[in-house]
Protein backbone atom coordinates (compact mmCIF):
# COMPACT_ATOMS: atom_id res chain seq x y z
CA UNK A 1 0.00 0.00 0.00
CA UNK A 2 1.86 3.26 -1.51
CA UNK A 3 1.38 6.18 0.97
CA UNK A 4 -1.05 7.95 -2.19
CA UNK A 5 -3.29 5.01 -1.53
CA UNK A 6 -3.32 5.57 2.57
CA UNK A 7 -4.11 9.39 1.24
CA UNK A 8 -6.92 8.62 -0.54
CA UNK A 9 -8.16 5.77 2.20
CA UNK A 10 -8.08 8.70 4.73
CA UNK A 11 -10.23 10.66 2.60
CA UNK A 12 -12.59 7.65 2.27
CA UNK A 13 -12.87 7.43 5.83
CA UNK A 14 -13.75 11.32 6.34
CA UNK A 15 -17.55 11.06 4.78
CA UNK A 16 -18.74 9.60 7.54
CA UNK A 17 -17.41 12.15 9.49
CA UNK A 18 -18.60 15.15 7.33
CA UNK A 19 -21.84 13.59 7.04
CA UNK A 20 -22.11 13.34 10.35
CA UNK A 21 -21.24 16.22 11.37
CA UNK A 22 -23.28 18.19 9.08
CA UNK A 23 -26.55 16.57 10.30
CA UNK A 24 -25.66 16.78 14.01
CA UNK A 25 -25.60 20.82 13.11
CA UNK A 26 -21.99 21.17 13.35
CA UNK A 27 -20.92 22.92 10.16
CA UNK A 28 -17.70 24.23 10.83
CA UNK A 29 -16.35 21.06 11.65
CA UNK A 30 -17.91 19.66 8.44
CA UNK A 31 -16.85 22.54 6.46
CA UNK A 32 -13.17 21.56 8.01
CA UNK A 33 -12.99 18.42 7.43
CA UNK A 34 -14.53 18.64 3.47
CA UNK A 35 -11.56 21.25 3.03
CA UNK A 36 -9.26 18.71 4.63
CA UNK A 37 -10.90 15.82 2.31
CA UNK A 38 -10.12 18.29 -0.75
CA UNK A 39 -6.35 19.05 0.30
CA UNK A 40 -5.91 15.28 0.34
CA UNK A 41 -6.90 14.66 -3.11
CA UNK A 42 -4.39 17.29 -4.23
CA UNK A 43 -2.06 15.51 -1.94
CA UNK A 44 -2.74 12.23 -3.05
CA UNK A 45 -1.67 13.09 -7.02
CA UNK A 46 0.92 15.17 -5.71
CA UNK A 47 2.58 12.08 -3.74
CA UNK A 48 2.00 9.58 -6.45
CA UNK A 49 3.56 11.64 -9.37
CA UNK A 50 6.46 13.17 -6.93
CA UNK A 51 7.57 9.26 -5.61
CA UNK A 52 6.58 7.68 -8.93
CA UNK A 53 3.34 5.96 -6.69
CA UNK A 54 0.87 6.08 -9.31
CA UNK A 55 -1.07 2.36 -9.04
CA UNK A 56 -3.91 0.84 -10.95
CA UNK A 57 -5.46 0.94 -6.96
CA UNK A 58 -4.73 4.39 -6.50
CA UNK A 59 -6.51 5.23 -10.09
CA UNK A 60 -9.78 3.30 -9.24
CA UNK A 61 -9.80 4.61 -5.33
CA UNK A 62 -9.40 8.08 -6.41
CA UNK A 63 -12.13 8.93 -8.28
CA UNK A 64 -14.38 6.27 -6.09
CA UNK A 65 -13.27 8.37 -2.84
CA UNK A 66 -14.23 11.92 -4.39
CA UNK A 67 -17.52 10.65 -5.90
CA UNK A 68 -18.16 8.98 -2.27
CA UNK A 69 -17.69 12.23 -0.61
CA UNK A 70 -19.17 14.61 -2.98
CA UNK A 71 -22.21 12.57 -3.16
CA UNK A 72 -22.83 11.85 0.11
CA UNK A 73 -21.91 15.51 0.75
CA UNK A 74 -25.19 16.54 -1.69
CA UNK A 75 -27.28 14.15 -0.44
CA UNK A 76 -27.23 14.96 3.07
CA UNK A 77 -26.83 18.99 1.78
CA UNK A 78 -30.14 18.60 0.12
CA UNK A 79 -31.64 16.38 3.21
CA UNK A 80 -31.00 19.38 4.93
CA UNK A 81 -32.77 21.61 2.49
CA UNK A 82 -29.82 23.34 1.59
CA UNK A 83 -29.48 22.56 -2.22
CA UNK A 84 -32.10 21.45 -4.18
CA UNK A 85 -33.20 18.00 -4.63
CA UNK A 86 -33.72 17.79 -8.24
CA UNK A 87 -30.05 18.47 -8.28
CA UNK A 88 -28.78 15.58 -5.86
CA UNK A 89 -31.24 13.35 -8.38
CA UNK A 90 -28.92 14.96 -11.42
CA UNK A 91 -25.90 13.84 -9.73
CA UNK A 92 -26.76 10.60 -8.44
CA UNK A 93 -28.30 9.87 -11.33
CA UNK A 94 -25.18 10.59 -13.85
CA UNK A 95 -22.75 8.26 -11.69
CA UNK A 96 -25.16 5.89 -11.43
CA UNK A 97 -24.96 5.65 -15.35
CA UNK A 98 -21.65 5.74 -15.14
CA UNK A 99 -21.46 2.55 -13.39
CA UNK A 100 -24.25 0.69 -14.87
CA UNK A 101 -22.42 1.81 -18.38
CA UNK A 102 -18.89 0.38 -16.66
CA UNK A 103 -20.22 -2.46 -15.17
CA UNK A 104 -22.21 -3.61 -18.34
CA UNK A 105 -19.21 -3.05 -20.66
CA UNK A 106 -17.24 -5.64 -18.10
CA UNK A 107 -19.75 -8.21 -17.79
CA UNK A 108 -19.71 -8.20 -21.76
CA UNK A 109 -16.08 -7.77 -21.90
CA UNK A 110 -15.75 -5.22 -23.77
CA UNK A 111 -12.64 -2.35 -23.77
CA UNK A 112 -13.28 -0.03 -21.27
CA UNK A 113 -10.84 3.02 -20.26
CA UNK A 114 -11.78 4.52 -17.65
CA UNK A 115 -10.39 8.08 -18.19
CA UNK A 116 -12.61 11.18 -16.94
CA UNK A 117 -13.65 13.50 -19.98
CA UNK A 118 -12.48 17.11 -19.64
CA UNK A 119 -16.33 17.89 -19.03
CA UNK A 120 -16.50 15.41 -16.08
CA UNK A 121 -13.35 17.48 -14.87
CA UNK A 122 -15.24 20.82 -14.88
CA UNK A 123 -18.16 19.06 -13.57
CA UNK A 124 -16.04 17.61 -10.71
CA UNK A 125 -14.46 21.23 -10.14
CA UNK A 126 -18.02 22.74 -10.15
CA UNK A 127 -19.48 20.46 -7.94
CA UNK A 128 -16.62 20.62 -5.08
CA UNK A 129 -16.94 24.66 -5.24
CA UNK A 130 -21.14 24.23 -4.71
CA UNK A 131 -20.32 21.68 -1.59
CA UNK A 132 -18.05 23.87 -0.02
CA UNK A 133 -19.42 27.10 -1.08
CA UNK A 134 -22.84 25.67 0.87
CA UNK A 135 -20.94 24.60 3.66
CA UNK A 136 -18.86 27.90 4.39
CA UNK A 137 -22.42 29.67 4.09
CA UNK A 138 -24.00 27.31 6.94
CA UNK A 139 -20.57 27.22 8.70
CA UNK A 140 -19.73 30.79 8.76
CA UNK A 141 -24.18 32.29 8.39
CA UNK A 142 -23.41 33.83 5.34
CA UNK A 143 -25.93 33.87 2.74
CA UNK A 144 -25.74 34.59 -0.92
CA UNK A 145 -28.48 33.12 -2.83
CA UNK A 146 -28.28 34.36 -6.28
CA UNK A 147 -24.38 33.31 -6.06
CA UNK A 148 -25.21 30.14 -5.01
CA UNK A 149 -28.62 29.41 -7.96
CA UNK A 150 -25.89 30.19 -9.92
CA UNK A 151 -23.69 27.93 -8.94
CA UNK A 152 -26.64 25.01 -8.81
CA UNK A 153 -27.99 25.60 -12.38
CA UNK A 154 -24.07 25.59 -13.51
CA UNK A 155 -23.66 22.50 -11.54
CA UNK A 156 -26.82 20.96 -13.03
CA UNK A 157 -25.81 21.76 -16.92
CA UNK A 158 -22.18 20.75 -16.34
CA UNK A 159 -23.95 17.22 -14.77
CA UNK A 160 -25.93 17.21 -17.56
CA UNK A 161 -23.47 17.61 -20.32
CA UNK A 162 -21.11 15.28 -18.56
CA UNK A 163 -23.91 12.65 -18.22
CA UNK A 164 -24.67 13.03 -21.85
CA UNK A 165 -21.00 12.56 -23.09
CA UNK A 166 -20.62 9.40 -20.99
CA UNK A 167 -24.08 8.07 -22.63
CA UNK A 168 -22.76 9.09 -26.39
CA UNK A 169 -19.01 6.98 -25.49
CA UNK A 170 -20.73 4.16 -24.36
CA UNK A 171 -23.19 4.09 -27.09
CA UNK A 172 -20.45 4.17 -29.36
CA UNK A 173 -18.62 1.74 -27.43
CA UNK A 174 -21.39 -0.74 -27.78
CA UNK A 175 -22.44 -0.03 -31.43
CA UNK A 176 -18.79 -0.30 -32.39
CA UNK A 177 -18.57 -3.82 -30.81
CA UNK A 178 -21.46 -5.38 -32.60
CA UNK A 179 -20.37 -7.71 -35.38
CA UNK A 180 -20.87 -6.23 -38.88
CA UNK A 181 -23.91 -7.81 -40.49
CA UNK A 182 -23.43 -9.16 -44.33
């Protein structure tokens, strides 16, 4: 186990504790420890290139940890009432056909590459500025609400778009592996 991997398995086991603490009312201590989650995925990469670390592990426990968190983040963010829950649906939704789209490809063993699309990257970036941007507000009482629609209905297209270009590759992917008919 490379120390990028303990990284990211630290920032696995800090949902539970954001989640937590943002339901029990504590939001500076979630807001703390989702800031602490994100500086670990920077430090994570950061190790792995710098020591040469990069594993196959380390590239499927990356993106699982900061789906983990940023869902679980919206989900109990919208249980709260504090984003809307059409938008949670959007995002669960998309990674849920993801997976399906992953899992299927396996099962019919089929070439998959799992490699985010620069979309999913904004979508990602987007998504991690709404969390904490929601979680400084509650944290700190501040309240901005056009900033933050703003931020949701940019959040929503970016999941949108992203969810879209997933459903186009694995189209493709699956038309392209069909025998040819004569």
């Amino acid at each position: 186990m490379t120390i990028a991997n303990l990284i990211t398995l630290a920032r696995i086991v800090l949902v539970p504790a954001i989640v937590l603490a943002a339901l029990s009312g504590q939001m500076m201590i979630a807001f703390v420890l989702f800031m602490a989650a994100g500086a670990s995925d920077a430090a994570d990469g950061t190790v792995a290139r710098y020591f040469d670390q990069q594993t196959e592990l380390g590239t499927i426990l990356d993106p699982i940890a900061d789906k983990l968190m940023l869902v679980s983040v919206f989900i109990c963010l919208a249980y709260l009432g504090s984003i809307p829950l059409w938008l949670v649906i959007l995002i669960v939704s998309r990674d849920l056909l993801i997976i399906f789209g992953v899992l299927l490809a396996f099962f019919l063993s089929l070439p998959v590459t799992i490699r985010p699309l620069w979309i999913s990257k904004a979508n990602t970036a987007v998504q991690i500025v709404l969390a904490a941007w929601v979680l400084f507000s509650l944290a700190f009482g501040i309240e901005w609400a056009a900033g933050q629609m703003g931020l949701e209905w940019l959040t929503g297209v970016l999941t949108a778009l992203s969810a879209g270009a997933y459903l186009y590759q694995g189209i493709k992917l699956f038309a392209d592996s069909e025998p040819s008919g004569s």
